[in-house]
PDB file of N, CA and C in Angstrom:
ATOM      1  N   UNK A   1       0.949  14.933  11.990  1.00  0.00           N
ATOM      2  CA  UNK A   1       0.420  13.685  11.490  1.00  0.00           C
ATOM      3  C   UNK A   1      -0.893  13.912  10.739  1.00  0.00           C
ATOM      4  N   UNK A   2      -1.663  15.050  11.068  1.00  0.00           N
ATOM      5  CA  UNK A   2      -2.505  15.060  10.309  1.00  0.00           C
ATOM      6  C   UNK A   2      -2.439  16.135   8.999  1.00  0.00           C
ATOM      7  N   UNK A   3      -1.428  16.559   8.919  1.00  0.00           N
ATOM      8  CA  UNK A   3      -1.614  17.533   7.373  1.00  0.00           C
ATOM      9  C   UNK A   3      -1.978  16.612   6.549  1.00  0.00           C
ATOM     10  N   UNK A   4      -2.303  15.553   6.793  1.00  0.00           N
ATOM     11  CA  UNK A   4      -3.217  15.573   5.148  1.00  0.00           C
ATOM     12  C   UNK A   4      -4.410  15.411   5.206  1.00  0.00           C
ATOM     13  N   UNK A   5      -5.044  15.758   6.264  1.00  0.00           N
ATOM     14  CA  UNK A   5      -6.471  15.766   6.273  1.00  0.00           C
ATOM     15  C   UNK A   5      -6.782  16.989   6.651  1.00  0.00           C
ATOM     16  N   UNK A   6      -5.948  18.192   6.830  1.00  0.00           N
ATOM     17  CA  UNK A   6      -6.299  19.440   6.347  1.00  0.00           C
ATOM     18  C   UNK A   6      -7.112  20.055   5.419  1.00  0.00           C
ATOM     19  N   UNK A   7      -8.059  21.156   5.843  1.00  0.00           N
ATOM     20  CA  UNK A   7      -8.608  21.811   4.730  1.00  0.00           C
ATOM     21  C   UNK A   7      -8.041  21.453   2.921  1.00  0.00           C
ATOM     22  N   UNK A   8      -6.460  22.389   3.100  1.00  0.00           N
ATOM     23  CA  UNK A   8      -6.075  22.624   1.820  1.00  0.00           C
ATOM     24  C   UNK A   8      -5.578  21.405   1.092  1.00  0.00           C
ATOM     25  N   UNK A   9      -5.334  20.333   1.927  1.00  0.00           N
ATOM     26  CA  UNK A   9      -5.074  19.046   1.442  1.00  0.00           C
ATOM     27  C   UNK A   9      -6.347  18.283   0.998  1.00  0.00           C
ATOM     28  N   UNK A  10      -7.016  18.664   1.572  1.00  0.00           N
ATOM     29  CA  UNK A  10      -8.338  17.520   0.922  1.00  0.00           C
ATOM     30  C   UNK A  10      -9.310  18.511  -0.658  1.00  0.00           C
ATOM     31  N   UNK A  11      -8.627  19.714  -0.502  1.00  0.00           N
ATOM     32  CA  UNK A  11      -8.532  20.956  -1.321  1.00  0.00           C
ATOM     33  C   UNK A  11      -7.840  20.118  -2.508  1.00  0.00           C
ATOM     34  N   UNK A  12      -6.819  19.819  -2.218  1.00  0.00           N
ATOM     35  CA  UNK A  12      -5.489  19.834  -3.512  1.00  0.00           C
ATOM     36  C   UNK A  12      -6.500  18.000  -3.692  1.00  0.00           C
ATOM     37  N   UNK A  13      -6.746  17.365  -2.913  1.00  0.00           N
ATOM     38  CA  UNK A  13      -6.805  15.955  -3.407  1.00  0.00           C
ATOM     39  C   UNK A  13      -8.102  16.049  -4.429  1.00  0.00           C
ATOM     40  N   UNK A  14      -9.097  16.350  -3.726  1.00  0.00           N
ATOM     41  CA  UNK A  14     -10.727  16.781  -4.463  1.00  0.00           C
ATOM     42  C   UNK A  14     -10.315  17.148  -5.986  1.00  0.00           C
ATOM     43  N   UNK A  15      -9.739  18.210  -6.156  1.00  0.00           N
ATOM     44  CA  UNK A  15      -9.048  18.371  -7.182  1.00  0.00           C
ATOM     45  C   UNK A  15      -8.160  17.486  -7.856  1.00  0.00           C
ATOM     46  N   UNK A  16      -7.199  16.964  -7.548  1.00  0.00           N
ATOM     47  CA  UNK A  16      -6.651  15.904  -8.051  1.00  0.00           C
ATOM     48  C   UNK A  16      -7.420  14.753  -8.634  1.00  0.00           C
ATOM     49  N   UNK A  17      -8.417  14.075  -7.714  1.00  0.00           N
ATOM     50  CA  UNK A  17      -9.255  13.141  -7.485  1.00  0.00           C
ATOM     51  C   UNK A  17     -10.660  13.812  -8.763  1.00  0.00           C
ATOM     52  N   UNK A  18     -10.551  14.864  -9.415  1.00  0.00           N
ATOM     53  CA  UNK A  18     -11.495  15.856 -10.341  1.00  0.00           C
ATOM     54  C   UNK A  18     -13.011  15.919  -9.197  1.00  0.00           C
ATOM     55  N   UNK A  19     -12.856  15.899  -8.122  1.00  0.00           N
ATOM     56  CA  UNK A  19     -14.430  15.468  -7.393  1.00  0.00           C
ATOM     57  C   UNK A  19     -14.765  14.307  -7.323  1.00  0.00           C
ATOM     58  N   UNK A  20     -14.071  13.545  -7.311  1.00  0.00           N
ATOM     59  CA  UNK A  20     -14.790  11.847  -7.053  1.00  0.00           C
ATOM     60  C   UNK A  20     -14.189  11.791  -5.166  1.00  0.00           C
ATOM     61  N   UNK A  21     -14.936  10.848  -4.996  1.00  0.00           N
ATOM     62  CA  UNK A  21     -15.189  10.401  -3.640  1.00  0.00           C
ATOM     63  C   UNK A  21     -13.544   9.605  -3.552  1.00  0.00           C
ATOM     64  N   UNK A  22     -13.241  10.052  -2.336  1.00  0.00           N
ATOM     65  CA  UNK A  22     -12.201   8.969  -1.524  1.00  0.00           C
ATOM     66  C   UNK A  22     -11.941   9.355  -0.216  1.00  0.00           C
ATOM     67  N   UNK A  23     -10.869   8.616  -0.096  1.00  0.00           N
ATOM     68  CA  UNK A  23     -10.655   8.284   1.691  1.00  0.00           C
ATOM     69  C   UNK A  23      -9.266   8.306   2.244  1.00  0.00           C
ATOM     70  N   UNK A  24      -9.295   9.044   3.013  1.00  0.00           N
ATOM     71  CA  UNK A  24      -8.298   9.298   4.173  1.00  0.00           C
ATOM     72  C   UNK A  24      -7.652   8.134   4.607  1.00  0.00           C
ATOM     73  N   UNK A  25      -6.939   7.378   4.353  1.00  0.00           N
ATOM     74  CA  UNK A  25      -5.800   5.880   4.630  1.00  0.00           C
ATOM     75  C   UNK A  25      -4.615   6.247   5.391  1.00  0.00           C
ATOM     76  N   UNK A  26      -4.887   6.136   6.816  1.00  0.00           N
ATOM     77  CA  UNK A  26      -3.625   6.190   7.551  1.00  0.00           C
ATOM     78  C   UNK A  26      -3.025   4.715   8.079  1.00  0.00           C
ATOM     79  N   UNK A  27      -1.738   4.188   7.365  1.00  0.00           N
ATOM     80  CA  UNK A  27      -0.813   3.619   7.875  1.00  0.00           C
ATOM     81  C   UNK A  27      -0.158   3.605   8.786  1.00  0.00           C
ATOM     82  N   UNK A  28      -0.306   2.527   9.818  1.00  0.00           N
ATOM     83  CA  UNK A  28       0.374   2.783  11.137  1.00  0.00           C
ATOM     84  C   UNK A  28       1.392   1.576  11.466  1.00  0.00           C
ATOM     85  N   UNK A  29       2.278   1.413  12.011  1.00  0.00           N
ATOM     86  CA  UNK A  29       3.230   0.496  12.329  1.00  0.00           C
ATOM     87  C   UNK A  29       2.677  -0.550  13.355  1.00  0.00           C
ATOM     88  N   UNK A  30       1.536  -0.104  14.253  1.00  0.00           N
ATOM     89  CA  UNK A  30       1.318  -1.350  14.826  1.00  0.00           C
ATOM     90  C   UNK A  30       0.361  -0.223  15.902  1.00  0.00           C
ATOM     91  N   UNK A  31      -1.102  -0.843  16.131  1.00  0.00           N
ATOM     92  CA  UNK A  31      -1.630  -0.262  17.342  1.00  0.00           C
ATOM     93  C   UNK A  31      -1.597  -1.012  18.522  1.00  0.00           C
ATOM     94  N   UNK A  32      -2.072  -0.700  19.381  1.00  0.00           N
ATOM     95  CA  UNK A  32      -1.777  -1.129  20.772  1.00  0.00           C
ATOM     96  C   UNK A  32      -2.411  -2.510  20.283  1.00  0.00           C
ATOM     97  N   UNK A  33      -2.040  -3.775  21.909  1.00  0.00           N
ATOM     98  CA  UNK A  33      -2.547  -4.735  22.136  1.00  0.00           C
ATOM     99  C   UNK A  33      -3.924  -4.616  22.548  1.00  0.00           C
ATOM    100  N   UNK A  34      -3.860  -4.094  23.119  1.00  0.00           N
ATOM    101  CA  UNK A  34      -4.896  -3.683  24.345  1.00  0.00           C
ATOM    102  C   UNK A  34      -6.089  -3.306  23.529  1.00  0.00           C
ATOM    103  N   UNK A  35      -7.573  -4.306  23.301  1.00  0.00           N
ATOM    104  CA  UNK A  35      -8.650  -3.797  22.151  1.00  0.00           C
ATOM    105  C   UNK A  35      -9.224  -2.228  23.003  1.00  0.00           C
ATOM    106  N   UNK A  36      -9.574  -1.928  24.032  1.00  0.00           N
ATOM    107  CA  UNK A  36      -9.804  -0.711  24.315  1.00  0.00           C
ATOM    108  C   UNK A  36      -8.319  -0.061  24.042  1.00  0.00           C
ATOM    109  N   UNK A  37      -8.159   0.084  24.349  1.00  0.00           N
ATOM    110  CA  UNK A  37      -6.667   1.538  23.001  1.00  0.00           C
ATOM    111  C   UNK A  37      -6.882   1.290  22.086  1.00  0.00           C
ATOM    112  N   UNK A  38      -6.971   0.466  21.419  1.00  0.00           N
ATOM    113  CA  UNK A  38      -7.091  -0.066  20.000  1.00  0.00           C
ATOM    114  C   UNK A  38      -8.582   1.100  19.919  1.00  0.00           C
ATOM    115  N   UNK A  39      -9.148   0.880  20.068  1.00  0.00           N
ATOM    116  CA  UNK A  39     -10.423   1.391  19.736  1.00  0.00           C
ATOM    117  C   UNK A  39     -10.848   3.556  20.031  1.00  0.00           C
ATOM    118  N   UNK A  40      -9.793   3.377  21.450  1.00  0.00           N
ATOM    119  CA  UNK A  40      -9.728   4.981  21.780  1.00  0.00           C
ATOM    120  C   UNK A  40      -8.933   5.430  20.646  1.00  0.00           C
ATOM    121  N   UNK A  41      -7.820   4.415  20.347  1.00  0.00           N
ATOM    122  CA  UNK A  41      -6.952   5.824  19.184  1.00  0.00           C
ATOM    123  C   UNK A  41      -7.742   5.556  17.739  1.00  0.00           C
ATOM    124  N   UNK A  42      -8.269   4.561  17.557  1.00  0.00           N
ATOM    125  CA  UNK A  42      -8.946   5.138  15.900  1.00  0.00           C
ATOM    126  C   UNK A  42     -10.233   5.733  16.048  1.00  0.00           C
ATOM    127  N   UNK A  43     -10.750   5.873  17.347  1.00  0.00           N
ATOM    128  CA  UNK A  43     -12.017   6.863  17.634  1.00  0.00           C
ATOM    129  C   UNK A  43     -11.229   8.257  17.505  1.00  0.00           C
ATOM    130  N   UNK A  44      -9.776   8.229  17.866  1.00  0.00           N
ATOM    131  CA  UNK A  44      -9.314   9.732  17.907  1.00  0.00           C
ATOM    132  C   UNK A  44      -8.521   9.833  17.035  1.00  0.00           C
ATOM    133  N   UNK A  45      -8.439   8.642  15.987  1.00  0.00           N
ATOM    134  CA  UNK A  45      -7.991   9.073  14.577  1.00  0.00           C
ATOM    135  C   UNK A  45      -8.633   9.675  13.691  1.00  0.00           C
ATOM    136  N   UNK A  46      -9.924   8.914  13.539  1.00  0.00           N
ATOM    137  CA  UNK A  46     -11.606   9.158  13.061  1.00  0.00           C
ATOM    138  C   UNK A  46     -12.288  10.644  13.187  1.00  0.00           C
ATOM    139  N   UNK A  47     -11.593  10.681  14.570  1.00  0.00           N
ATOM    140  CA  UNK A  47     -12.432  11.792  15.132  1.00  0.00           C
ATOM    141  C   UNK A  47     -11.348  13.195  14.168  1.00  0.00           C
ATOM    142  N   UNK A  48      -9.697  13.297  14.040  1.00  0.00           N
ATOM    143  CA  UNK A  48      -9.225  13.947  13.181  1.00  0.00           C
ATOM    144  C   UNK A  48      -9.011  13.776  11.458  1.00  0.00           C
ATOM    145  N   UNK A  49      -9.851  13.219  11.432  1.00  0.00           N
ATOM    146  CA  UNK A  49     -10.808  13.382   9.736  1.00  0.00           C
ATOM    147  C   UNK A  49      -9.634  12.264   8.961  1.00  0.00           C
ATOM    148  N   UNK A  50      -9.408  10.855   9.555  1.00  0.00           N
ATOM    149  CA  UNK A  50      -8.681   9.941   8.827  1.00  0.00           C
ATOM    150  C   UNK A  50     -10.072   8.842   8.525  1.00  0.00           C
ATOM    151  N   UNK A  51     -10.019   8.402   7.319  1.00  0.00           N
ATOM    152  CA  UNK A  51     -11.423   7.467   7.494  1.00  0.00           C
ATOM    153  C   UNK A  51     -11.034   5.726   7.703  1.00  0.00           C
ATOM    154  N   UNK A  52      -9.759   5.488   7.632  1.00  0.00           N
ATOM    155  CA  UNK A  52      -9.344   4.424   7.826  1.00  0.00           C
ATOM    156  C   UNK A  52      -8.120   4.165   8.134  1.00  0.00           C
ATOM    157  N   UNK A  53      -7.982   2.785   9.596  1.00  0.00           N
ATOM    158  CA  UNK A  53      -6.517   2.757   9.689  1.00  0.00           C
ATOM    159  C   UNK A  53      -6.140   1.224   9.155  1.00  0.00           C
ATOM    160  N   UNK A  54      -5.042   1.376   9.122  1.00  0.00           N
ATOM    161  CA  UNK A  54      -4.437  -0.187   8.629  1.00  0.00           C
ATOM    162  C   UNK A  54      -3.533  -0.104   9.320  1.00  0.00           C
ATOM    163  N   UNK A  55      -2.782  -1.270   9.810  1.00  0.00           N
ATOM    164  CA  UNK A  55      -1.988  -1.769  10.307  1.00  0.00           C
ATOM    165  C   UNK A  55      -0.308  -2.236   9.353  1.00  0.00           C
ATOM    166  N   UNK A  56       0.458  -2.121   8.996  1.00  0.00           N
ATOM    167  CA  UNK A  56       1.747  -2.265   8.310  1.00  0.00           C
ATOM    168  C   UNK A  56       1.402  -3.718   7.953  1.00  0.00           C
ATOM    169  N   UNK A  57       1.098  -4.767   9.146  1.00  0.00           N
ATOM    170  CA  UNK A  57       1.040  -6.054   8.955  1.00  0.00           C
ATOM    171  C   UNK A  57       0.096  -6.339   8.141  1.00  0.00           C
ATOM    172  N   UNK A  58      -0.577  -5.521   8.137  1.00  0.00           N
ATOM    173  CA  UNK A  58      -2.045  -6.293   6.833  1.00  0.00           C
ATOM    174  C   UNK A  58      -1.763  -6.044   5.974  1.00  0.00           C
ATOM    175  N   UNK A  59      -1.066  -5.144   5.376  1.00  0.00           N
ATOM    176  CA  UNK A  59      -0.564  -4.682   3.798  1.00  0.00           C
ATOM    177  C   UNK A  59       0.584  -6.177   3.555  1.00  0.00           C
ATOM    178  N   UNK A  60       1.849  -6.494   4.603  1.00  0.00           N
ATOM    179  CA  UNK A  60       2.526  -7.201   4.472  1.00  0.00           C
ATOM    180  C   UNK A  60       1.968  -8.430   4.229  1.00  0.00           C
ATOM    181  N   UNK A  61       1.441  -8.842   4.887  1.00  0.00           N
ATOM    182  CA  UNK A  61       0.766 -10.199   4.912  1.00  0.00           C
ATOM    183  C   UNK A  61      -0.600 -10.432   3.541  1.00  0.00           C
ATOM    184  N   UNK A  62      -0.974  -8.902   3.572  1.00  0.00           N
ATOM    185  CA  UNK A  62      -1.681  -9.223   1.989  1.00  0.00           C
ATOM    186  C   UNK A  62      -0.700  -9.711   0.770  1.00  0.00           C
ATOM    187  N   UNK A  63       0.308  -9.008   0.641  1.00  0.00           N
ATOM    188  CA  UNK A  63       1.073  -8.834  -0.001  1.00  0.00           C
ATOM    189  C   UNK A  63       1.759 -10.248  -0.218  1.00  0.00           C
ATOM    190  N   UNK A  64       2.447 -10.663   1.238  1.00  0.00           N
ATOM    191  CA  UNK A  64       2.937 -11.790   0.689  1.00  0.00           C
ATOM    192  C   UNK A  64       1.951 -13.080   0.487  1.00  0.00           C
ATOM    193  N   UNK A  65       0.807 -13.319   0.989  1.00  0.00           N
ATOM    194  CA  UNK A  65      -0.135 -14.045   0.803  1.00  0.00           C
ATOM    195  C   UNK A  65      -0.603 -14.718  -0.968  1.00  0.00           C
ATOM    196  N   UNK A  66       0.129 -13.191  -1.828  1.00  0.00           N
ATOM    197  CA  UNK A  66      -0.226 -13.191  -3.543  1.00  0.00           C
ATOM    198  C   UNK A  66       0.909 -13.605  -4.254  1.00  0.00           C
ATOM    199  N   UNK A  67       1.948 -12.919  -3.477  1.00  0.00           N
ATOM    200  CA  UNK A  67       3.316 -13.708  -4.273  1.00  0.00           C
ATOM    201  C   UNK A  67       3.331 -15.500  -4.839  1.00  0.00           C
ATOM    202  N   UNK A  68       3.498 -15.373  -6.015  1.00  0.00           N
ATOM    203  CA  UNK A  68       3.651 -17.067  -5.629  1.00  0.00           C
ATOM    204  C   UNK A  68       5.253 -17.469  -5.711  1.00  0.00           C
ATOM    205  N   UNK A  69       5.802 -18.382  -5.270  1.00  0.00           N
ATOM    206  CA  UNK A  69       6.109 -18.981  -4.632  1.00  0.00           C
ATOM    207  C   UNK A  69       7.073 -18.957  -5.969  1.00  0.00           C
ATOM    208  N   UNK A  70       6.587 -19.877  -6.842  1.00  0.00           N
ATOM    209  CA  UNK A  70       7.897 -20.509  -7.840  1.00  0.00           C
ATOM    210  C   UNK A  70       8.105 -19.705  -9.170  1.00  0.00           C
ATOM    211  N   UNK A  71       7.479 -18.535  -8.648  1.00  0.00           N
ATOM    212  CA  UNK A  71       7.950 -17.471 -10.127  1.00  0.00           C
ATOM    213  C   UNK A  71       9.119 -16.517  -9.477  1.00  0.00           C
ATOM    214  N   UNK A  72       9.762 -16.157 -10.723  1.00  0.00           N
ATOM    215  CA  UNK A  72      10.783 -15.000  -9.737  1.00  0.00           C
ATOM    216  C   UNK A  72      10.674 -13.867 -10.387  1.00  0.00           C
ATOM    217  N   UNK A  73       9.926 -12.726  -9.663  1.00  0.00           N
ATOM    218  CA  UNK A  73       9.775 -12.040  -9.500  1.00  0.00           C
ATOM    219  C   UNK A  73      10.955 -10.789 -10.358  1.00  0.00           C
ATOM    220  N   UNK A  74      10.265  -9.950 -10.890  1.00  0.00           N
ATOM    221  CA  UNK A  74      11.067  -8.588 -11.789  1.00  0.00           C
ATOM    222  C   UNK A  74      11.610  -7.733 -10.355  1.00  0.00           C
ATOM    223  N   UNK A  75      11.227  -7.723  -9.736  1.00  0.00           N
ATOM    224  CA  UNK A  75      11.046  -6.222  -8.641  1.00  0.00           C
ATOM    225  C   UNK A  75      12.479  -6.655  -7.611  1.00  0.00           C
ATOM    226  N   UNK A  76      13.157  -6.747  -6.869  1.00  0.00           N
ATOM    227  CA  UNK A  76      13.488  -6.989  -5.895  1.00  0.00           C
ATOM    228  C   UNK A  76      12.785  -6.836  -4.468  1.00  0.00           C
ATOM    229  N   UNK A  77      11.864  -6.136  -4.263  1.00  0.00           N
ATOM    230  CA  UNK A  77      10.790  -5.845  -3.582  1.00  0.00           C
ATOM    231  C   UNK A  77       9.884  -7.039  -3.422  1.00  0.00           C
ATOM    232  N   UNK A  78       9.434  -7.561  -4.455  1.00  0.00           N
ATOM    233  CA  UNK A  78       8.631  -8.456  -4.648  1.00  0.00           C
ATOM    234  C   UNK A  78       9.418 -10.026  -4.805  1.00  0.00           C
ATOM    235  N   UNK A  79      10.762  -9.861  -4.842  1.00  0.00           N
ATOM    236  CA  UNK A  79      11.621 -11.058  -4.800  1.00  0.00           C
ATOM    237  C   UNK A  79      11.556 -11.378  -2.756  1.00  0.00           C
ATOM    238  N   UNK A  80      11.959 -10.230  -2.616  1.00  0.00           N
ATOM    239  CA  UNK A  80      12.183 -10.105  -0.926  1.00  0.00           C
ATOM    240  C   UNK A  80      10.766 -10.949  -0.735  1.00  0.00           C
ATOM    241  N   UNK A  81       9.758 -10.476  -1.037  1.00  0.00           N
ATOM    242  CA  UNK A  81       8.675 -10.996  -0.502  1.00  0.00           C
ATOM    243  C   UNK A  81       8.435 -12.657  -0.740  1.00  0.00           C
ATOM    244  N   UNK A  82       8.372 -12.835  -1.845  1.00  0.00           N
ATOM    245  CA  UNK A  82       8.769 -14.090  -2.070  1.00  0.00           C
ATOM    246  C   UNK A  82       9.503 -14.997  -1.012  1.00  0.00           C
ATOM    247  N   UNK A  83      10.941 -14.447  -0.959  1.00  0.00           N
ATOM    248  CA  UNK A  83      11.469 -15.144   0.016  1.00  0.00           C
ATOM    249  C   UNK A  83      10.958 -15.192   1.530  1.00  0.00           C
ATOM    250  N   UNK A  84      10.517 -14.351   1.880  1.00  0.00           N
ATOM    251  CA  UNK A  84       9.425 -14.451   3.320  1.00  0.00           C
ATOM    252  C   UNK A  84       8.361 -15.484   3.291  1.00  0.00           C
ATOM    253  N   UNK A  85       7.942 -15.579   2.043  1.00  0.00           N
ATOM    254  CA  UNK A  85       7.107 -16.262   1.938  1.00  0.00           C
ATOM    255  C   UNK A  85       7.442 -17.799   1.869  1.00  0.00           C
ATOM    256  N   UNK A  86       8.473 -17.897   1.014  1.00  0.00           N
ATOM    257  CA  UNK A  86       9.131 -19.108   1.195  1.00  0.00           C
ATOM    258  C   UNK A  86       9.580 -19.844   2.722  1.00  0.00           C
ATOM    259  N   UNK A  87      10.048 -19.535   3.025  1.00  0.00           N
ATOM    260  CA  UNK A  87      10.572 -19.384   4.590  1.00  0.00           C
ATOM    261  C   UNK A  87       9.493 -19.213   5.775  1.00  0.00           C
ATOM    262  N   UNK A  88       7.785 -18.759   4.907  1.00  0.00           N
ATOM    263  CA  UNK A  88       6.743 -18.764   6.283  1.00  0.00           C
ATOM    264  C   UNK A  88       6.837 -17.776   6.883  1.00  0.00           C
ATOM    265  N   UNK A  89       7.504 -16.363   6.715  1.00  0.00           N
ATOM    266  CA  UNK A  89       7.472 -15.604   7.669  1.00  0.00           C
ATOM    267  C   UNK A  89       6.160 -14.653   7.287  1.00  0.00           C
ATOM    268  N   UNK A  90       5.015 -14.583   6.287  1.00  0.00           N
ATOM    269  CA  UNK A  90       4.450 -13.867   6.600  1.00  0.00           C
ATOM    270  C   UNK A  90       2.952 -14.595   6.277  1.00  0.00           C
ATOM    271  N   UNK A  91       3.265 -15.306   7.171  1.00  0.00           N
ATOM    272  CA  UNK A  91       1.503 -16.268   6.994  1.00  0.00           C
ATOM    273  C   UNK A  91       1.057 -16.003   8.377  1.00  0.00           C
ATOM    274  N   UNK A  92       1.221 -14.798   9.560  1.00  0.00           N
ATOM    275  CA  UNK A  92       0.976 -14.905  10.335  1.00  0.00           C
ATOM    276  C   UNK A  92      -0.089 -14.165  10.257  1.00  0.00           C
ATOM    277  N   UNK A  93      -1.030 -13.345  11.426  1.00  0.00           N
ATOM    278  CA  UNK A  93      -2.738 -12.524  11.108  1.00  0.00           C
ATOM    279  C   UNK A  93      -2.719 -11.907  10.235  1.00  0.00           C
ATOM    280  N   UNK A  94      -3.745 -10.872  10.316  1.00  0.00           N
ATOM    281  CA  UNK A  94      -4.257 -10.005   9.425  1.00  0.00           C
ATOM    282  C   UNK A  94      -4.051  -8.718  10.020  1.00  0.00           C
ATOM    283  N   UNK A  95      -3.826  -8.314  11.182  1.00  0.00           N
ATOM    284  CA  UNK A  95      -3.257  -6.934  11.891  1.00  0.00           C
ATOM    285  C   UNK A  95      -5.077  -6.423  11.496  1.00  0.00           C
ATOM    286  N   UNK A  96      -5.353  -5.295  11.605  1.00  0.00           N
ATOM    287  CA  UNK A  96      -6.089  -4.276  12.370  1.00  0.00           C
ATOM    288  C   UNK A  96      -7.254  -4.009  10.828  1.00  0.00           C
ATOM    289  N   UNK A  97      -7.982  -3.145  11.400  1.00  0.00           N
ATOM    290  CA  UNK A  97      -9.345  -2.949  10.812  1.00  0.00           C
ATOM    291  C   UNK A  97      -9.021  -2.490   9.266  1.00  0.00           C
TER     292      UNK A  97
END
C-alpha cells in the first residue's frame, strides 16, 4: 500500500512534477466509525509518508453535489451521477478529512 511513497516513487514523481511541490493523496473506501481509529490509522498513514486521506464518500458526494440536474451529461460516468443525484442518493456527509 505504500509503494508510492517510496524513495524511487517520489524520485519518478519530483521528476515528473519538474520539482514543484505536491502531495501524497491516499484514497480509502471508508475509515473506521470509531473517531479514535479514525485518528490512530491516519497518524499511521501520516506517519508512512501519505500527506492526506480522503474518504471515497467525499470525492462522491463532491462530485455529485456539481452535477446539475437538468443537463445531460456527455460521459456516462457523469450521467450515472446525475441520476444519483436525481433520486437524492448522494446528498448525504462529507466522509473524512
Amino acid at each position: 500500500m505504500f509503494n508510492f511513497v517510496q524513495p524511487e516513487a517520489i524520485k519518478a514523481a519530483s521528476e515528473f512534477f519538474r520539482g514543484a511541490d505536491f502531495h501524497r493523496i491516499l484514497v480509502i473506501s471508508k475509515l473506521s466509525l470509531v473517531e479514535e481509529n479514525q485518528r490512530a490509522a491516519i497518524e499511521l498513514l501520516k506517519a508512512g509518508g501519505i500527506d492526506h486521506v480522503i474518504e471515497f464518500a467525499t470525492i462522491f458526494h463532491y462530485i455529485a453535489k456539481r452535477v446539475e440536474e437538468k443537463k445531460n451529461p456527455d460521459s456516462q460516468i457523469m450521467q450515472t451521477m446525475r441520476l444519483v443525484k436525481i433520486y437524492g442518493m448522494g446528498n448525504e456527509g462529507d466522509g473524512a478529512e
